[in-house]
Protein backbone atom coordinates (compact mmCIF):
# COMPACT_ATOMS: atom_id res chain seq x y z
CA UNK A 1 -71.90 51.25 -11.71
CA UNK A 2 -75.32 49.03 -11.50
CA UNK A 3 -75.38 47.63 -15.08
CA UNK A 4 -78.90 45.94 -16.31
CA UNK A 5 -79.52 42.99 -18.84
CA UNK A 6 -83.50 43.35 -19.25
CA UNK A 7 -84.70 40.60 -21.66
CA UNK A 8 -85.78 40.75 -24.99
CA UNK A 9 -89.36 41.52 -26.08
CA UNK A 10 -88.76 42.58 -29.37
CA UNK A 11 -90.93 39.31 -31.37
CA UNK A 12 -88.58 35.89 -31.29
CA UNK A 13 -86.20 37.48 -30.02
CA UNK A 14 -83.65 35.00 -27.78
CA UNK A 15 -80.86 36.62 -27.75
CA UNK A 16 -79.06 38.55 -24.74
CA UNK A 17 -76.93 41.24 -24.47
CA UNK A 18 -74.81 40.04 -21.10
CA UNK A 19 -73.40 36.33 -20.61
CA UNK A 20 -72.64 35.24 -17.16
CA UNK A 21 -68.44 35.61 -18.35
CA UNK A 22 -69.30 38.82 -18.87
CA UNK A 23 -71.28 39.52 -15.45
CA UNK A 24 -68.26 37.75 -13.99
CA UNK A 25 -65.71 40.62 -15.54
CA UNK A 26 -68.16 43.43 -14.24
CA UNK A 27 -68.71 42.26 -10.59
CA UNK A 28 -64.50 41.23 -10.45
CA UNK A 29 -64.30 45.28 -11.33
CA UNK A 30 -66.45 46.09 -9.00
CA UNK A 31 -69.76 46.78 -10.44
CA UNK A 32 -73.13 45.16 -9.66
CA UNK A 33 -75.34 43.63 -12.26
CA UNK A 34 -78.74 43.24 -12.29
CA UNK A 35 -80.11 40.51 -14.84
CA UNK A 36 -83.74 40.00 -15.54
CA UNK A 37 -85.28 36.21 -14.97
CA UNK A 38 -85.27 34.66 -17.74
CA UNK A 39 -83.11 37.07 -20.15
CA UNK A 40 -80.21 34.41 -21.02
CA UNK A 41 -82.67 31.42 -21.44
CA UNK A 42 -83.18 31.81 -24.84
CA UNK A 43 -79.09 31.90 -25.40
CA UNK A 44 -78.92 28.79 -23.25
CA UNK A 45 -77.72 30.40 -19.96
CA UNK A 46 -80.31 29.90 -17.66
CA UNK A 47 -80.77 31.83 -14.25
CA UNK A 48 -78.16 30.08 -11.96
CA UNK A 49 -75.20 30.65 -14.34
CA UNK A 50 -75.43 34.20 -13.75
CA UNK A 51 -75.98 34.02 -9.92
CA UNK A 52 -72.96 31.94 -10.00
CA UNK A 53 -71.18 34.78 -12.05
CA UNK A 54 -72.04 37.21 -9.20
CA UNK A 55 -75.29 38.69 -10.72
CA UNK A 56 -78.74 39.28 -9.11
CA UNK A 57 -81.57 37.76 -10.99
CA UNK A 58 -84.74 40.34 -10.37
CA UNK A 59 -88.00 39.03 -11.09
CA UNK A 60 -89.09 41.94 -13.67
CA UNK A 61 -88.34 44.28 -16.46
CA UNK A 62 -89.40 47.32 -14.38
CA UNK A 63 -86.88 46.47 -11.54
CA UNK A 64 -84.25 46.67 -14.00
CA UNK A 65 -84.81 49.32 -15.73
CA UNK A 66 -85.61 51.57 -12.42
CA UNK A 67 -82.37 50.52 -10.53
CA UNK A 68 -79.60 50.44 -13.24
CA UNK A 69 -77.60 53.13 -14.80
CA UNK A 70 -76.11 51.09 -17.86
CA UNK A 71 -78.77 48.94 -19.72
CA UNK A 72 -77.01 46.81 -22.69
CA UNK A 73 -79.69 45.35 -24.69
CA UNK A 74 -79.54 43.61 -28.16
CA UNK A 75 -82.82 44.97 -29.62
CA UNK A 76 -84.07 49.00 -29.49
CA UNK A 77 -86.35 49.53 -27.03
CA UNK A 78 -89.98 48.86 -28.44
CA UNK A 79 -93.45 50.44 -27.06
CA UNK A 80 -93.45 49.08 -23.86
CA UNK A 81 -89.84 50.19 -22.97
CA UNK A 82 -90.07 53.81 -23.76
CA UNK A 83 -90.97 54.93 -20.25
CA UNK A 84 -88.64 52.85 -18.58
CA UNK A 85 -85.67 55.31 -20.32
CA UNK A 86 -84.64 58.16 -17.49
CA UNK A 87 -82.41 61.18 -18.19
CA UNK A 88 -79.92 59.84 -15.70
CA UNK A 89 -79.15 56.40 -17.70
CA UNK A 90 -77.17 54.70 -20.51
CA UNK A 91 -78.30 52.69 -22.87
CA UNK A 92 -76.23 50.68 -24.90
CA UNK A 93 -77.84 48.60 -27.85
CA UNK A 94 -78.52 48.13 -31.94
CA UNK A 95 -80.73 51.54 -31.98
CA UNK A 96 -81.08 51.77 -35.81
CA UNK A 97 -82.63 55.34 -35.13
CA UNK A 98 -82.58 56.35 -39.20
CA UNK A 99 -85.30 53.58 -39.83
CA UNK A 100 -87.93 54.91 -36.81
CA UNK A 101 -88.74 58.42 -36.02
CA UNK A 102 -91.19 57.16 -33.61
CA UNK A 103 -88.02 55.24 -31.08
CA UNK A 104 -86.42 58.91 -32.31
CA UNK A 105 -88.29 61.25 -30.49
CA UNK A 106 -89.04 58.91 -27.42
CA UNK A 107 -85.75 58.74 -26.74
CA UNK A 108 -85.09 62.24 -27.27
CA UNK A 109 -87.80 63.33 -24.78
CA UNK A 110 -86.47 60.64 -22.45
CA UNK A 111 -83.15 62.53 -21.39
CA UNK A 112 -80.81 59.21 -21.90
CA UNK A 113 -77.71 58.72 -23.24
CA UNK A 114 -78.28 56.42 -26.17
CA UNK A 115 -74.74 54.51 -27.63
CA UNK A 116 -75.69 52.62 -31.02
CA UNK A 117 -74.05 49.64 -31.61
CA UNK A 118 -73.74 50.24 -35.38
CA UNK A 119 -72.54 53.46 -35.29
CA UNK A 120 -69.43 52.51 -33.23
CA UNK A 121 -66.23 52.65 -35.86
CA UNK A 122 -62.61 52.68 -36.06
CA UNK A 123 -60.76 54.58 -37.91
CA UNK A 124 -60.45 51.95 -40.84
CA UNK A 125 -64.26 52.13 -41.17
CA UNK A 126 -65.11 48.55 -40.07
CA UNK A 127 -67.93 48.54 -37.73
CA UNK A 128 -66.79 46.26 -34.50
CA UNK A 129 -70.18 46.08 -33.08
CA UNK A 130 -72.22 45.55 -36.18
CA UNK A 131 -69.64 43.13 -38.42
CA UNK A 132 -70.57 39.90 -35.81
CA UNK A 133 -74.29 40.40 -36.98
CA UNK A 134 -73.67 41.21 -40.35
CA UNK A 135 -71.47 38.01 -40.55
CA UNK A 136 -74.46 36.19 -38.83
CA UNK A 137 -76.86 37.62 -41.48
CA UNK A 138 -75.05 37.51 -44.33
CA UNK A 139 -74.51 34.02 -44.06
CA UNK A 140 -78.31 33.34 -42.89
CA UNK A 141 -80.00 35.03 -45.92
CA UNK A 142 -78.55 32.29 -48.33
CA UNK A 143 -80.12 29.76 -46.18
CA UNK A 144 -84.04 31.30 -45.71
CA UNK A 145 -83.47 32.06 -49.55
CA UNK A 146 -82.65 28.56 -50.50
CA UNK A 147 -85.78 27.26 -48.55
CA UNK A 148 -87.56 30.07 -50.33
CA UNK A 149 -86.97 29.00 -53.69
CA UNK A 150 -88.51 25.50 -53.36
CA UNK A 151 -92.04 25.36 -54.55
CA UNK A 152 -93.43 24.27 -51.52
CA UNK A 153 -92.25 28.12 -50.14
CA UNK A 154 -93.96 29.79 -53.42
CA UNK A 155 -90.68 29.51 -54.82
CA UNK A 156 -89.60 29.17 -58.15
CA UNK A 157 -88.57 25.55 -57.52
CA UNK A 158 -85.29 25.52 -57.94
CA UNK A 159 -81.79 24.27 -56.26
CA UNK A 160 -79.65 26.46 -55.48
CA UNK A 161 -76.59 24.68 -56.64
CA UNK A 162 -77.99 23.15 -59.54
CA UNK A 163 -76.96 19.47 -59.99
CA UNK A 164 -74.46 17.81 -63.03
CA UNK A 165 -76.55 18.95 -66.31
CA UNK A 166 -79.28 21.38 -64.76
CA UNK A 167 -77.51 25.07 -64.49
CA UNK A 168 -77.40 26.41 -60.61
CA UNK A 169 -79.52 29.63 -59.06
CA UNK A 170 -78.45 32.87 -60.26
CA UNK A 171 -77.50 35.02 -56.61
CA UNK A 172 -77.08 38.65 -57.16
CA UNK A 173 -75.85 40.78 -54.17
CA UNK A 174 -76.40 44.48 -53.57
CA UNK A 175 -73.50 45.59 -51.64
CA UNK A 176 -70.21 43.95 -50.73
CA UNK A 177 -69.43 44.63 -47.15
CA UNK A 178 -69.59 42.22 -45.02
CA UNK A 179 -72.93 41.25 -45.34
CA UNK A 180 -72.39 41.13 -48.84
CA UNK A 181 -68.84 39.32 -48.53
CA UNK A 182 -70.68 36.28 -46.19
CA UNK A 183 -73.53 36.13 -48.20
CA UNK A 184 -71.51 35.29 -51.36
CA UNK A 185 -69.22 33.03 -49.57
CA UNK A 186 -72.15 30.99 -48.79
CA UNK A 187 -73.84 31.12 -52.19
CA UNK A 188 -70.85 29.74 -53.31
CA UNK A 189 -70.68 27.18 -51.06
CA UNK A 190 -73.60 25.74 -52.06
CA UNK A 191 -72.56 25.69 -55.86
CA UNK A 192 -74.80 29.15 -57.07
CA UNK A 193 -73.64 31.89 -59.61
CA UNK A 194 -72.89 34.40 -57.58
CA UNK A 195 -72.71 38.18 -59.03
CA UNK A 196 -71.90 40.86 -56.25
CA UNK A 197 -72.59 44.60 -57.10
CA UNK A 198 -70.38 47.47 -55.00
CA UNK A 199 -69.65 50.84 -55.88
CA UNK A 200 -66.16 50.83 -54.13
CA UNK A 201 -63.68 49.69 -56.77
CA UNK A 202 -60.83 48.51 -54.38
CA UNK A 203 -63.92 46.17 -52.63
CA UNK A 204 -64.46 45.09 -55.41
CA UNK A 205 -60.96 44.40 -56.67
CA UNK A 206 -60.48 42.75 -52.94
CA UNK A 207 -63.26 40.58 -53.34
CA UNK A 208 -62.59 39.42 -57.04
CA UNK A 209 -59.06 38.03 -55.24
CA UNK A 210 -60.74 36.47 -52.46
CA UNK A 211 -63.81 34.86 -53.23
CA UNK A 212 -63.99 31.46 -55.67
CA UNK A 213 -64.41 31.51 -59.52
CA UNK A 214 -68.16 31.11 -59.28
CA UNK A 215 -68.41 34.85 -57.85
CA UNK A 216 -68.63 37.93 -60.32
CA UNK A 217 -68.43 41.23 -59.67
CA UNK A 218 -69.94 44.41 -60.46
CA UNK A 219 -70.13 47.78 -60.70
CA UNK A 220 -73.62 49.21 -59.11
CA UNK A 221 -75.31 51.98 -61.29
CA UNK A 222 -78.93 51.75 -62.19
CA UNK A 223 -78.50 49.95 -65.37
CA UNK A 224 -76.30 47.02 -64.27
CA UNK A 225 -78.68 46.40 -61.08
CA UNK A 226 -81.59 45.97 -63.79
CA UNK A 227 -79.98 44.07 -65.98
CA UNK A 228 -78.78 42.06 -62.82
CA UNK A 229 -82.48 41.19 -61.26
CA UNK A 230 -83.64 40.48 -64.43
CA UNK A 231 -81.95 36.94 -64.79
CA UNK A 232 -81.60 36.53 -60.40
CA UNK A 233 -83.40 33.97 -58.93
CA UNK A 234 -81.93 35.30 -55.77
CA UNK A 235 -81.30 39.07 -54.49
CA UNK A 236 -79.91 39.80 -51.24
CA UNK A 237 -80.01 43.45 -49.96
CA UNK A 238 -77.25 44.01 -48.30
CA UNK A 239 -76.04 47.75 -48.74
CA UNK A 240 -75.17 49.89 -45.28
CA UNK A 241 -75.09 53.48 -44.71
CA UNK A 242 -73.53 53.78 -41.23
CA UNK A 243 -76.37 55.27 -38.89
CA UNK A 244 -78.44 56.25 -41.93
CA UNK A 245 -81.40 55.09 -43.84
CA UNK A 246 -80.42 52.52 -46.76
CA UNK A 247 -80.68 54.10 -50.12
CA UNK A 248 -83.75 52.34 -52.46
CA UNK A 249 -81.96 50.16 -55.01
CA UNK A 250 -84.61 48.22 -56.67
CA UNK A 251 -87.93 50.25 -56.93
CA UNK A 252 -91.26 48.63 -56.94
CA UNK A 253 -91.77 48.67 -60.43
CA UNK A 254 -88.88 47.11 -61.00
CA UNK A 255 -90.15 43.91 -59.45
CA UNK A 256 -92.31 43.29 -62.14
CA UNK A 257 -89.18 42.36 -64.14
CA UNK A 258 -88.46 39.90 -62.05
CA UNK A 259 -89.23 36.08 -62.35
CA UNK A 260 -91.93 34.50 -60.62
CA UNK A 261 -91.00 32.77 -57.78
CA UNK A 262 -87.91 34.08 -57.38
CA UNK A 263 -86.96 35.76 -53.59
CA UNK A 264 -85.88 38.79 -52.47
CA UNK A 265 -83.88 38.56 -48.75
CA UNK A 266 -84.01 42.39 -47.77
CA UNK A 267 -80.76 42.24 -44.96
CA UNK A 268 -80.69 46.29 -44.77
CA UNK A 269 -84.39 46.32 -43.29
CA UNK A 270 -83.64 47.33 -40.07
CA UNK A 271 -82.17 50.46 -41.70
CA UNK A 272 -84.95 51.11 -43.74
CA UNK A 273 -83.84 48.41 -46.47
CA UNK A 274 -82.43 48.84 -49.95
CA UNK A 275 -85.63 47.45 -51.49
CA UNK A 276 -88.57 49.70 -52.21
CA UNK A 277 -91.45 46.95 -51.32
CA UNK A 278 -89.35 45.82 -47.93
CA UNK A 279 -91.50 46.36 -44.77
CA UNK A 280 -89.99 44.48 -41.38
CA UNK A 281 -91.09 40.51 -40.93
CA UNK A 282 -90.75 38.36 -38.18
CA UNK A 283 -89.58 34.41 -37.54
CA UNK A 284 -93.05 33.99 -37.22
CA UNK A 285 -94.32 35.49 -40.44
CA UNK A 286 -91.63 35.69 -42.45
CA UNK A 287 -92.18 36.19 -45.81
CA UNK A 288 -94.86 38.08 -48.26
CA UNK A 289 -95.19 38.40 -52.07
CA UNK A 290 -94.96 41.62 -54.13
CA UNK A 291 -95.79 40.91 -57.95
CA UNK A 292 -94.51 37.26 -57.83
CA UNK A 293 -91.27 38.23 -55.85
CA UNK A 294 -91.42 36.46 -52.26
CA UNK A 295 -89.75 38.91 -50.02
CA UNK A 296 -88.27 37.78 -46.61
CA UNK A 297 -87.84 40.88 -44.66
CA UNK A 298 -86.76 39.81 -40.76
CA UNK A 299 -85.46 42.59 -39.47
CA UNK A 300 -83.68 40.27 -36.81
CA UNK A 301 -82.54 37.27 -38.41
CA UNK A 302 -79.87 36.67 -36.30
CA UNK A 303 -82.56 36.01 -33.40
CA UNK A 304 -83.34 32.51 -35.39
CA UNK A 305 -79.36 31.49 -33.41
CA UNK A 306 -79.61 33.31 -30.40
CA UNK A 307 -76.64 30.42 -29.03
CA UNK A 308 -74.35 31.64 -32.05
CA UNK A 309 -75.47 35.49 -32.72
CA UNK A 310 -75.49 36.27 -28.48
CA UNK A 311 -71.51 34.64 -28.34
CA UNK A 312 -70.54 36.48 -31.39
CA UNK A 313 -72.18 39.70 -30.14
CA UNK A 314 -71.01 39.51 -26.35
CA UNK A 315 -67.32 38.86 -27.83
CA UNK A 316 -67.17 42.34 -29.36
CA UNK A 317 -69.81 44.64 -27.38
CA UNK A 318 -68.69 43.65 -23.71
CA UNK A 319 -65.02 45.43 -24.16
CA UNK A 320 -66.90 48.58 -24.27
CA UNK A 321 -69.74 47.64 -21.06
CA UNK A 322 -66.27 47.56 -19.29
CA UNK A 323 -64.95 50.51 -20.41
CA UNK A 324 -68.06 52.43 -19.95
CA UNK A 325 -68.89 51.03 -16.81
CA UNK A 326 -65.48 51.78 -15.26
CA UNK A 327 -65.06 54.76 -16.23
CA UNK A 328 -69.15 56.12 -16.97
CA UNK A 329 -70.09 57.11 -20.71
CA UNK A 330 -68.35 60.78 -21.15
CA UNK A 331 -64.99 59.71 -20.34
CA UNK A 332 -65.23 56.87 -21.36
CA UNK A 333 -65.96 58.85 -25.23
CA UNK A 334 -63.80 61.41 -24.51
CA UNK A 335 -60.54 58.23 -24.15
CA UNK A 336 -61.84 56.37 -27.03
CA UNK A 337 -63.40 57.91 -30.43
CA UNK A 338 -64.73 55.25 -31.92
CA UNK A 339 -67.10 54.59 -28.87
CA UNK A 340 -68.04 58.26 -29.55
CA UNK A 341 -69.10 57.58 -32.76
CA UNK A 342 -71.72 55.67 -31.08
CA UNK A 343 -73.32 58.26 -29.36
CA UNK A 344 -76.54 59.26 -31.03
CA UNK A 345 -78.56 61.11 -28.39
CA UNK A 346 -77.90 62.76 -25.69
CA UNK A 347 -79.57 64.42 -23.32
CA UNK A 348 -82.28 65.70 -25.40
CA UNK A 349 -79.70 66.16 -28.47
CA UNK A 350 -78.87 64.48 -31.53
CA UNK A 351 -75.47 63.85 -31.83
CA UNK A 352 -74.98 62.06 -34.48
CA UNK A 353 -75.35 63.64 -38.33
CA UNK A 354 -77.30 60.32 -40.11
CA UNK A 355 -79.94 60.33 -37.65
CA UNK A 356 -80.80 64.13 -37.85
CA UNK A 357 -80.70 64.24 -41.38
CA UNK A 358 -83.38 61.69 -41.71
CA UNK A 359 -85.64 63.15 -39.48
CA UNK A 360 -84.99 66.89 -40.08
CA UNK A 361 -83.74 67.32 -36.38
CA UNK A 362 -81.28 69.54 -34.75
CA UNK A 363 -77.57 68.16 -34.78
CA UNK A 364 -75.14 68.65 -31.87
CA UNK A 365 -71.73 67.49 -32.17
CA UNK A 366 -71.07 65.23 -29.27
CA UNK A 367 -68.26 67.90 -28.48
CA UNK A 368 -70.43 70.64 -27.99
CA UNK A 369 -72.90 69.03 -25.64
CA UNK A 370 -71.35 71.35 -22.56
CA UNK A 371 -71.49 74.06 -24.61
């Protein structure tokens, strides 16, 4: 199989979805791979690691895209990608269809076979492809909010930790996956109350065992998240509904309870978010404020450690570029169903339940597709 690695034009985005290890594995097996200039530069693997792993370098996006039949990305394909996408070609990536109808119906009318990296599950529920990102983010959003809160930010102008005498930053968390678990970890870390809200009881009992006397936790209904972002200096978004659109936790109006200066980091963005004022940021332009509430929305944070986030990624996505380049995408879904699971289109179909419901679209079980 010709496999692609186009870079990254999504806004600061330096990750990449291939490292030369990987091109190594995929040219041993037999495959050829076809890696844009430039695409691991941003990750710190410049052009001649991959011809040393066996890979062509090509000079542009176009020759990628027109000569491979497997394109693993990190980001969905934006504007300019959508008429590179053929009817005769995989493309493996964070799609995140739920939050854009827009990359929805392009892809659709493109043919494709589009595998979602966050739809991807085993049969415990964990998400292998999105957990490395989440960990990434989780553990990121403490950080931007502690810059956020200083004064010079627009921030309330206070330490996270506190210090002997002066109480520390309230940090309430909506959700406690793993988002949810990393964020709190870190929180903690730095010395913070911590309260995490979840409305799985056994997460909840699991994290009240795990995580350090400075962490609460909480059952989510509408009155205990009010009462919750009341006293927070800190809220961190961090609820996921696999393949679907984020449910709206805290309303607009409901910022107006909140204090001045305090920050709201918005994690489930990309899906939509779980905050009713979130819109998508980027490194560049970060943050805005809604009645007093600074809001950092990135919908790519990890991007800000393309070294770390690419590594972490690569480790769990390229087990499955193997297994769909060596054996191509339908049996390669047909020997493993949690790779099904991350089939959301298909050749003109939806296939996967979330991403029709949010648009109002026809759904096809993957099963039926040769029906």
């Amino acid at each position: 199989m010709i496999v692609g690695v186009p870079k990254e034009i999504k806004t600061d985005e330096n990750r990449v979805a291939l490292i030369p290890a990987g091109a190594t594995a995929l040219v041993a097996a037999g495959h050829k791979v076809y890696v844009e200039r430039d695409a691991g530069l941003g990750s710190g693997f410049p052009n001649d690691r991959y011809v040393s792993a066996g890979a062509e370098v090509l000079e542009t996006a176009d020759e990628v895209w027109d000569q491979a039949e497997l394109i693993v990305k990190v980001k969905e394909p934006i504007e300019p990608e959508y008429d590179r996408m053929r009817a005769d070609q995989v493309i493996f990536t964070y799609f995140h269809f739920a939050a854009d109808e827009q990359l929805t119906r392009r892809t659709l009318e493109s043919g494709c076979v589009a595998i979602a990296y966050e739809t991807v599950q085993l049969p415990t529920g964990e998400l292998p492809l999105l957990t490395p990102m989440s960990e990434v983010a989780g553990r990121m959003a403490i950080q931007q909010a502690a810059k956020n809160l200083e004064r010079i930010a627009g921030g309330y102008g206070i330490l996270l930790g506190g210090v002997p005498g002066v109480l520390p930053a309230e940090v309430v968390i909506l959700g406690g996956g793993v988002v949810g678990a990393n964020a709190a970890t870190i929180a903690a870390g730095f010395g913070a109350h911590v309260t995490v809200l979840d409305v799985s009881l056994p997460r909840l009992r699991y994290l009240a065992e795990v995580m350090p006397a400075n962490v609460d936790t909480l059952y989510s209904n509408r009155h205990s998240i009010l009462e919750q972002i009341e006293r927070a200096d800190v809220v961190i978004g961090a609820v996921l509904v696999p393949g679907g659109k984020a449910p709206k936790l805290v309303r607009h109006d409901d910022l107006r309870r909140m204090k001045d200066g305090s920050v709201i980091v918005d994690v489930a963005v990309d899906q939509g978010g779980c905050v009713e004022s979130a819109r998508p940021t980027t490194h560049n332009d970060p943050t805005y404020t809604v009645h007093g509430v600074i809001h950092y929305c990135v919908a790519n944070m990890p991007g800000a450690v393309p070294r770390t986030s690419t590594l972490a990624l690569t480790n769990a996505t390229f087990p499955y570029v193997l297994k769909v380049s060596n054996r191509g995408w339908a049996a390669a879904c047909e020997e493993d169903r949690d790779l099904a699971l991350g089939v959301n289109i298909a050749g003109g179909r939806v296939t996967y339940a979330a991403v029709a419901e949010a648009f109002n679209l026809e759904y096809t079980p993957l099963g039926d597709l040769s029906a």
